[in-house]
PDB file of N, CA and C in Angstrom:
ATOM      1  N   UNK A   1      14.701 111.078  73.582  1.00  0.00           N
ATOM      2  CA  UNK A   1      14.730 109.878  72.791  1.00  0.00           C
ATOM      3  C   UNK A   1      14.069 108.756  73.577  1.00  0.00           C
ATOM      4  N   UNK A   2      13.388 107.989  72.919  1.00  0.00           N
ATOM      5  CA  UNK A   2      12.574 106.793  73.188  1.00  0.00           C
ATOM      6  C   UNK A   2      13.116 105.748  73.328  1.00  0.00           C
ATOM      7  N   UNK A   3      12.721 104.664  73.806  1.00  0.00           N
ATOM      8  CA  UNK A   3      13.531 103.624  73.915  1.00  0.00           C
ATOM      9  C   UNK A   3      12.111 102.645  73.085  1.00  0.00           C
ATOM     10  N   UNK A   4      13.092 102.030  71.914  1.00  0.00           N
ATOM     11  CA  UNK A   4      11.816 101.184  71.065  1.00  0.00           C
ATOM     12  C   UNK A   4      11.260 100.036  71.751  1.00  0.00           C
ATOM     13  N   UNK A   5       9.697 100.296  71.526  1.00  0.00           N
ATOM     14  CA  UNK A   5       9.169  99.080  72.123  1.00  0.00           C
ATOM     15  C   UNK A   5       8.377  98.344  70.669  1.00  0.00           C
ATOM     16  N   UNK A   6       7.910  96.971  71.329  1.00  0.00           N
ATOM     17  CA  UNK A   6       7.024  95.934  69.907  1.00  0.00           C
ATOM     18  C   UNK A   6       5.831  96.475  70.440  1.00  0.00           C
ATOM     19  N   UNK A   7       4.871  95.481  69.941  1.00  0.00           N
ATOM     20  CA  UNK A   7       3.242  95.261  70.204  1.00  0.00           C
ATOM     21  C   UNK A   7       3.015  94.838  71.842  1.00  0.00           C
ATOM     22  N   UNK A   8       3.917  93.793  72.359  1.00  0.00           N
ATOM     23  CA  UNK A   8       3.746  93.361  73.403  1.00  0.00           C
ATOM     24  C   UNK A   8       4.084  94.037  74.398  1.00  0.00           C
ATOM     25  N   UNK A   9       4.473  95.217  74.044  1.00  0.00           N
ATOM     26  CA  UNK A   9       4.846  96.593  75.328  1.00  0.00           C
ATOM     27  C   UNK A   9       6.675  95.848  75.636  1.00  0.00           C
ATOM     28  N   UNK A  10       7.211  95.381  75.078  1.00  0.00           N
ATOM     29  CA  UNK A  10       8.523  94.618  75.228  1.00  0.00           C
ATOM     30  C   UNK A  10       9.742  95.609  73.991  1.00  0.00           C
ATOM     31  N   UNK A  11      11.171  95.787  74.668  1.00  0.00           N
ATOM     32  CA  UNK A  11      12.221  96.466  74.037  1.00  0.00           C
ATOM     33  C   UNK A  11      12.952  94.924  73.212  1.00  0.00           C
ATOM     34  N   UNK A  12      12.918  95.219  72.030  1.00  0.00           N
ATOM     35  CA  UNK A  12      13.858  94.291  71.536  1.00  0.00           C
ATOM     36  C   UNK A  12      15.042  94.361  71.858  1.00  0.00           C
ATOM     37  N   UNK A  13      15.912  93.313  71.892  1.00  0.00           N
ATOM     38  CA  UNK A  13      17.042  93.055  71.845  1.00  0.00           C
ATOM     39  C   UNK A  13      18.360  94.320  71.399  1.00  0.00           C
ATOM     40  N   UNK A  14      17.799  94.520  69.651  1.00  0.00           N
ATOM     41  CA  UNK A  14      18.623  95.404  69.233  1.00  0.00           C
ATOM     42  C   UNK A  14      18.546  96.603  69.691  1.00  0.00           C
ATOM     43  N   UNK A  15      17.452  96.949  70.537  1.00  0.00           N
ATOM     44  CA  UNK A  15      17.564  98.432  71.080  1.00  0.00           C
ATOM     45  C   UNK A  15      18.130  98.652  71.676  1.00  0.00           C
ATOM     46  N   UNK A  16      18.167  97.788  72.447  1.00  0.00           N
ATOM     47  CA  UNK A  16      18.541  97.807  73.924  1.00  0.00           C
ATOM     48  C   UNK A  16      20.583  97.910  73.788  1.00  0.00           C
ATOM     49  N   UNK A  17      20.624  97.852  72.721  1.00  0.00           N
ATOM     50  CA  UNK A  17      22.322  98.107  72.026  1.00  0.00           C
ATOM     51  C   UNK A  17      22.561  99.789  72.091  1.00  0.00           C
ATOM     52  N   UNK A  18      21.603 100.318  70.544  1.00  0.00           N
ATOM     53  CA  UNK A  18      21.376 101.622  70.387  1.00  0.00           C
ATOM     54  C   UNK A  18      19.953 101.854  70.198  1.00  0.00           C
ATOM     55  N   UNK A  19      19.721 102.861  70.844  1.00  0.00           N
ATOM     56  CA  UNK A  19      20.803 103.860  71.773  1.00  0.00           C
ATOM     57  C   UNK A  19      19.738 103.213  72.985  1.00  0.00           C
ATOM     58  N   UNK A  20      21.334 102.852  73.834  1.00  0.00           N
ATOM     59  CA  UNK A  20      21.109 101.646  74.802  1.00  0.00           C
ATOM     60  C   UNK A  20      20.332 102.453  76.146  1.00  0.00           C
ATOM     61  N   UNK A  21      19.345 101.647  76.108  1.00  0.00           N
ATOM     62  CA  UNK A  21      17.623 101.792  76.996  1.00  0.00           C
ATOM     63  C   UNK A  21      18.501 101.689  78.353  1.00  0.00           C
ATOM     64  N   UNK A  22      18.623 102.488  79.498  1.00  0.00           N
ATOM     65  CA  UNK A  22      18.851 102.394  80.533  1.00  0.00           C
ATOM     66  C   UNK A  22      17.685 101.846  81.698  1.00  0.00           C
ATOM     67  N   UNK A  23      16.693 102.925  81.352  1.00  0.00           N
ATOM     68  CA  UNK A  23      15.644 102.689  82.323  1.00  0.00           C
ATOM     69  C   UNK A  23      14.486 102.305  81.184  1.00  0.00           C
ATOM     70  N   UNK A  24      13.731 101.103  81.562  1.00  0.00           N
ATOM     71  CA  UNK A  24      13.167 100.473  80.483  1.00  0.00           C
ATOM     72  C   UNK A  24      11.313 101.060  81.026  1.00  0.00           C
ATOM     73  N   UNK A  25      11.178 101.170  82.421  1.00  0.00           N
ATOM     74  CA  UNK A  25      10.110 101.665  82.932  1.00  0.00           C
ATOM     75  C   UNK A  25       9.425 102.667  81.846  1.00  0.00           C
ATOM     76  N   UNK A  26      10.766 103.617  82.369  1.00  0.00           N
ATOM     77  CA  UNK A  26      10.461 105.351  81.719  1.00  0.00           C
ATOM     78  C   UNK A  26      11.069 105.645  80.389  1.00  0.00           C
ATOM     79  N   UNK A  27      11.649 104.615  79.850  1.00  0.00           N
ATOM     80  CA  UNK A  27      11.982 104.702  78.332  1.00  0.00           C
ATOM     81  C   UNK A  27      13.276 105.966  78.205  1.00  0.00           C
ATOM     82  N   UNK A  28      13.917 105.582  79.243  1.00  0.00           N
ATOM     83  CA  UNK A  28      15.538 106.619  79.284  1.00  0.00           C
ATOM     84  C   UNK A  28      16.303 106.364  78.681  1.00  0.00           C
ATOM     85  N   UNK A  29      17.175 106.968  77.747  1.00  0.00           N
ATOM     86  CA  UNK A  29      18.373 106.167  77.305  1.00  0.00           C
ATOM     87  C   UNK A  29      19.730 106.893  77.995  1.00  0.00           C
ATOM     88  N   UNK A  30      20.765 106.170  78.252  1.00  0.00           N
ATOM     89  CA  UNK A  30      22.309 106.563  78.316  1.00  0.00           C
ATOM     90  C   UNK A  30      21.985 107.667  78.052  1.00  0.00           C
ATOM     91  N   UNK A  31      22.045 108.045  76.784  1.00  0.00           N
ATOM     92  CA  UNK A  31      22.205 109.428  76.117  1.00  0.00           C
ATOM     93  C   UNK A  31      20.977 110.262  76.721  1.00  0.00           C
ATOM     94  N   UNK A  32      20.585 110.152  76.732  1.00  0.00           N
ATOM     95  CA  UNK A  32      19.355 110.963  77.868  1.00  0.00           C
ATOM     96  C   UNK A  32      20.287 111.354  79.397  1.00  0.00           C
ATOM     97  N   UNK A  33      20.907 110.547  79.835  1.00  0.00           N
ATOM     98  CA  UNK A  33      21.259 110.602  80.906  1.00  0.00           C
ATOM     99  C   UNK A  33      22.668 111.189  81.319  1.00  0.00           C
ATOM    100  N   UNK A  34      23.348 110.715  80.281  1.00  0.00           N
ATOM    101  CA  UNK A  34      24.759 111.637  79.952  1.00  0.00           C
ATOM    102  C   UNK A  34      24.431 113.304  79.738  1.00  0.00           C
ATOM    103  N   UNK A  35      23.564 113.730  78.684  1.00  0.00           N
ATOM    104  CA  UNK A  35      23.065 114.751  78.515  1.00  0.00           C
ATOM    105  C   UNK A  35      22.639 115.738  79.810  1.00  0.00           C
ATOM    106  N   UNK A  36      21.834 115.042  80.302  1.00  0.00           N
ATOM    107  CA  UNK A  36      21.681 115.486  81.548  1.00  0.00           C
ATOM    108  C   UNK A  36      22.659 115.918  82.703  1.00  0.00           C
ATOM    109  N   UNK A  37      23.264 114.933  82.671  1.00  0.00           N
ATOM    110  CA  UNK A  37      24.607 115.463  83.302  1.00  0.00           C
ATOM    111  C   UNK A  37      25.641 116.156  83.045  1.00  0.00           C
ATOM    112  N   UNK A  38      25.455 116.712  81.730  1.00  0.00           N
ATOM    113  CA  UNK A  38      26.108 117.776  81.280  1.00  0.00           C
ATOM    114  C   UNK A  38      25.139 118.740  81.371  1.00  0.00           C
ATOM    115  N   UNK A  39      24.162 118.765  81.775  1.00  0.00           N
ATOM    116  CA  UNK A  39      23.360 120.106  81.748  1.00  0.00           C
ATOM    117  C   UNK A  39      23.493 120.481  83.320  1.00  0.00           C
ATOM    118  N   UNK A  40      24.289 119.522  84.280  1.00  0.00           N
ATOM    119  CA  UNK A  40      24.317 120.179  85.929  1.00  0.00           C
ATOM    120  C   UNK A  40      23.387 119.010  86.478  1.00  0.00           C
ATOM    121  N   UNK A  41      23.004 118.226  86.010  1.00  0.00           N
ATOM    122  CA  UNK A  41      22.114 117.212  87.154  1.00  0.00           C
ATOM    123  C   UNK A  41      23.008 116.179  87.512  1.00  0.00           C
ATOM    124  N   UNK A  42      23.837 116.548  88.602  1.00  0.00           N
ATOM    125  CA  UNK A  42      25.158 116.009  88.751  1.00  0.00           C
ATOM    126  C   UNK A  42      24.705 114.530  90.038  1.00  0.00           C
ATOM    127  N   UNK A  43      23.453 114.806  90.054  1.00  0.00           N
ATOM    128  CA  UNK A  43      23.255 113.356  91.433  1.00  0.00           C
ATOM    129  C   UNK A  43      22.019 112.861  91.099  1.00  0.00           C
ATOM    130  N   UNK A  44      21.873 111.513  91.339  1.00  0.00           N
ATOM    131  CA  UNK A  44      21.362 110.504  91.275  1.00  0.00           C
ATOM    132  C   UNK A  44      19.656 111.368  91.080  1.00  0.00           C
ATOM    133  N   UNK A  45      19.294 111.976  92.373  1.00  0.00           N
ATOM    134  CA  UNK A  45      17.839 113.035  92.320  1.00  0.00           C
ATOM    135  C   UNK A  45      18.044 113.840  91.352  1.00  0.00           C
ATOM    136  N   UNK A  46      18.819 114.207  91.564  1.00  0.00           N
ATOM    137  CA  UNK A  46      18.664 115.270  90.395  1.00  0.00           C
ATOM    138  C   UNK A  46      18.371 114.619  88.410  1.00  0.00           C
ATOM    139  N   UNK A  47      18.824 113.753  88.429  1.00  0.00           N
ATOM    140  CA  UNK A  47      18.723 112.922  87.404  1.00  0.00           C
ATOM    141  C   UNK A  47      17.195 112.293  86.967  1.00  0.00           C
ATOM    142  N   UNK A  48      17.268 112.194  88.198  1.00  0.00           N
ATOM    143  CA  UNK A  48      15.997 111.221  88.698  1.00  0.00           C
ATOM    144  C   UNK A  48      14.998 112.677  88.291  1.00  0.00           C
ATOM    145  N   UNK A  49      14.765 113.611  88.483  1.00  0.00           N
ATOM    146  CA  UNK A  49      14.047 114.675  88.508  1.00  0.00           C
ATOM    147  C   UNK A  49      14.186 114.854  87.175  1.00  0.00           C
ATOM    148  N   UNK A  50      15.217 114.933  86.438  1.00  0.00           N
ATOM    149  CA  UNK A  50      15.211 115.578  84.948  1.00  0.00           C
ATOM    150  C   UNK A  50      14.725 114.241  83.777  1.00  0.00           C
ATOM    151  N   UNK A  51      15.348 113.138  84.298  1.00  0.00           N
ATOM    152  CA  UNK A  51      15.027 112.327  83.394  1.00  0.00           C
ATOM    153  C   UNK A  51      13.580 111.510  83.598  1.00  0.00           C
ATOM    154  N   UNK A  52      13.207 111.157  84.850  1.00  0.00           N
ATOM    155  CA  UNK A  52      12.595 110.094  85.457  1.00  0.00           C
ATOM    156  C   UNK A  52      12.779 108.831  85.211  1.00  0.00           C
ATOM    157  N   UNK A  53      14.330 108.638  85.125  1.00  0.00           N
ATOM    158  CA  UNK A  53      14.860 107.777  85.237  1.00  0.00           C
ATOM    159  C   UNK A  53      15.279 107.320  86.688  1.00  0.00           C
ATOM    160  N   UNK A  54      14.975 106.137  87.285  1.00  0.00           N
ATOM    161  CA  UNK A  54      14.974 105.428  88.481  1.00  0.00           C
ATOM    162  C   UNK A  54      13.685 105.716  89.407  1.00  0.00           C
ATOM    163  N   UNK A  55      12.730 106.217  88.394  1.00  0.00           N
ATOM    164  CA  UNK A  55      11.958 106.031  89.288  1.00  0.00           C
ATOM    165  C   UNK A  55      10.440 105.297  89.406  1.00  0.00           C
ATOM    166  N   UNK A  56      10.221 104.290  88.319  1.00  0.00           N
ATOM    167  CA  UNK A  56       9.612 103.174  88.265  1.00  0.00           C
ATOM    168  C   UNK A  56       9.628 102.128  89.257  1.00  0.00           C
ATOM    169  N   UNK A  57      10.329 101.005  88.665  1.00  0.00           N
ATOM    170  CA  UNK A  57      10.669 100.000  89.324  1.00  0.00           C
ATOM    171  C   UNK A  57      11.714 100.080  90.886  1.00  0.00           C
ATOM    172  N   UNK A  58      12.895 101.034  89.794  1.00  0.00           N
ATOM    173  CA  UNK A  58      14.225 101.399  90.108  1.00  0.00           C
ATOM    174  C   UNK A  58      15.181 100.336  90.169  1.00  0.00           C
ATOM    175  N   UNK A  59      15.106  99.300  89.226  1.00  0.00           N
ATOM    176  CA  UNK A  59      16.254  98.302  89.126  1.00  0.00           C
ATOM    177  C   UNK A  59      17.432  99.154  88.226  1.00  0.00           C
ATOM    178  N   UNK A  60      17.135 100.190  87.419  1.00  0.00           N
ATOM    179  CA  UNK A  60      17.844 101.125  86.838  1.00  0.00           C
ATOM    180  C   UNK A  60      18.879 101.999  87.698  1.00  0.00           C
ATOM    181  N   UNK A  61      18.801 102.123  88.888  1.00  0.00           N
ATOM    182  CA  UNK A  61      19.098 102.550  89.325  1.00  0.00           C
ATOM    183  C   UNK A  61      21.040 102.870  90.103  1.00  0.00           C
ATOM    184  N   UNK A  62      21.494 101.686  90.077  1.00  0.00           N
ATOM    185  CA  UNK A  62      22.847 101.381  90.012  1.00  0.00           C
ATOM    186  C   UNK A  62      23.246 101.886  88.655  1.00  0.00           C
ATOM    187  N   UNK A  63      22.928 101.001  87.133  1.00  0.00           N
ATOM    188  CA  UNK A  63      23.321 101.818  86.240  1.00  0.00           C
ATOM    189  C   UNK A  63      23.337 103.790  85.750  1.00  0.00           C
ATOM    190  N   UNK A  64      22.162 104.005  86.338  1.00  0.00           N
ATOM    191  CA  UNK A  64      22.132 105.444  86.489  1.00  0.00           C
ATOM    192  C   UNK A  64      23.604 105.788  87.112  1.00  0.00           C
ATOM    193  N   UNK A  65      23.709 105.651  88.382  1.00  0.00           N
ATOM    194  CA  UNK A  65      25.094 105.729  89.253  1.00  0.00           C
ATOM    195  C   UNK A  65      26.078 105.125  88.855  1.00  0.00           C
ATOM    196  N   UNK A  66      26.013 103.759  87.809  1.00  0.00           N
ATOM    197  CA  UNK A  66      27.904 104.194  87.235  1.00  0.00           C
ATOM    198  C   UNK A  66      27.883 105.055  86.199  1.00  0.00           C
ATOM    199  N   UNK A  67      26.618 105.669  85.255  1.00  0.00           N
ATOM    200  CA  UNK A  67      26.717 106.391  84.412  1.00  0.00           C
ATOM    201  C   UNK A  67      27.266 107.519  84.907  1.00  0.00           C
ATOM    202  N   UNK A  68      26.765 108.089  86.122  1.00  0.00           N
ATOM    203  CA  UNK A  68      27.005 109.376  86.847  1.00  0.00           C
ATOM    204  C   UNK A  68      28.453 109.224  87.041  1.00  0.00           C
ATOM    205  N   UNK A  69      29.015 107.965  87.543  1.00  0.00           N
ATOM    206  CA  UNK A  69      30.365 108.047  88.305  1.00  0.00           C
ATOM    207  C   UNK A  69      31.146 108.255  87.230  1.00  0.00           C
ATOM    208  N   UNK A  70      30.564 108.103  86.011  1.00  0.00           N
ATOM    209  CA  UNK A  70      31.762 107.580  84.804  1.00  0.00           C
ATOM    210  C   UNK A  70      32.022 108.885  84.130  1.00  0.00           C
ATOM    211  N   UNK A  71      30.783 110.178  84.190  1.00  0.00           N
ATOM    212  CA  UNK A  71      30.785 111.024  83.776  1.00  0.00           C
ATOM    213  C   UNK A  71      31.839 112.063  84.156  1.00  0.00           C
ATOM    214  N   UNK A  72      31.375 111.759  85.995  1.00  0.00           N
ATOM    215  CA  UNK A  72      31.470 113.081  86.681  1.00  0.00           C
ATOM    216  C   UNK A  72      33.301 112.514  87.201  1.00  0.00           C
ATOM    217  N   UNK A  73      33.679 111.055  87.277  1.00  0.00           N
ATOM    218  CA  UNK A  73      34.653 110.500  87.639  1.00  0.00           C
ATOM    219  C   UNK A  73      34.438 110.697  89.859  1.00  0.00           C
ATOM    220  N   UNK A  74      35.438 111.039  90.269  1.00  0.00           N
ATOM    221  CA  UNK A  74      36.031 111.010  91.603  1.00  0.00           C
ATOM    222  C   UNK A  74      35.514 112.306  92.279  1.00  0.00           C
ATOM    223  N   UNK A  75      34.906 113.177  91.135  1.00  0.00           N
ATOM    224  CA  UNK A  75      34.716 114.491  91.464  1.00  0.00           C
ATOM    225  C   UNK A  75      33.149 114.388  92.359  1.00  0.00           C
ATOM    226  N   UNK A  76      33.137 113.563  92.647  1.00  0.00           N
ATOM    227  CA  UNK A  76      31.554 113.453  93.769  1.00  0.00           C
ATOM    228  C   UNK A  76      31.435 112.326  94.465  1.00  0.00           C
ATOM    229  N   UNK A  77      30.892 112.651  95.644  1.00  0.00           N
ATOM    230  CA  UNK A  77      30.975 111.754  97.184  1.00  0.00           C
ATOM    231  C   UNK A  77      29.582 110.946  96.839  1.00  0.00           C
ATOM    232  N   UNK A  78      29.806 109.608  97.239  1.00  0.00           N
ATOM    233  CA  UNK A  78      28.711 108.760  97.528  1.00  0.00           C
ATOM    234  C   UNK A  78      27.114 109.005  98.293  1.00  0.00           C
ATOM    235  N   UNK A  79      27.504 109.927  98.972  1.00  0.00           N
ATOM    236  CA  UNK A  79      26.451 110.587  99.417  1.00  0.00           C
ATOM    237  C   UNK A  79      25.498 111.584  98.846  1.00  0.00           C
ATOM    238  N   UNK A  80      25.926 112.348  97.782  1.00  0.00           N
ATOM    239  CA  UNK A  80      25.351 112.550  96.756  1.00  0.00           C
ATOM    240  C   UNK A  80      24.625 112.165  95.748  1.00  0.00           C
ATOM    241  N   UNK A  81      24.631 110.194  95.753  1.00  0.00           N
ATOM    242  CA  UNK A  81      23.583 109.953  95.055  1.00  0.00           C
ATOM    243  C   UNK A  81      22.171 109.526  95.901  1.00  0.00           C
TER     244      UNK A  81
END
């Protein structure tokens, strides 16, 4: 899934709700990224590898990691991302 852009290469407002644009670089959404982490891409690279999410700019990149933390909960060490 895409993350909607206008004419000016810019995400409106309402997208950025649903289905909410995580990484705006690479056009990732949440749901892109949740998905993923149910498929076993349980760390930050690994994410980063399936989605190419965080790896533009990488201001995305914290949100990637509470998505991960929120998924996976307590069940993974900091060092893993």
């Amino acid at each position: 899934m895409e993350c909607e852009q206008n004419e000016d290469n810019l995400v409106p407002f309402y997208a950025l709700i649903r289905p909410r644009c995580v990484c705006l670089c690479r056009a990732v959404t949440e749901k892109d990224i949740v998905q993923a982490i149910h498929e076993g891409h349980d760390t930050l690279a690994k994410l980063a590898f399936k989605t190419n999410a965080t790896t533009g700019c990488g201001t995305c990149s914290a949100s990637v990691q509470n998505i991960l933390k929120k998924e996976i909960g307590d069940g993974i060490k900091s060092s893993e991302f």
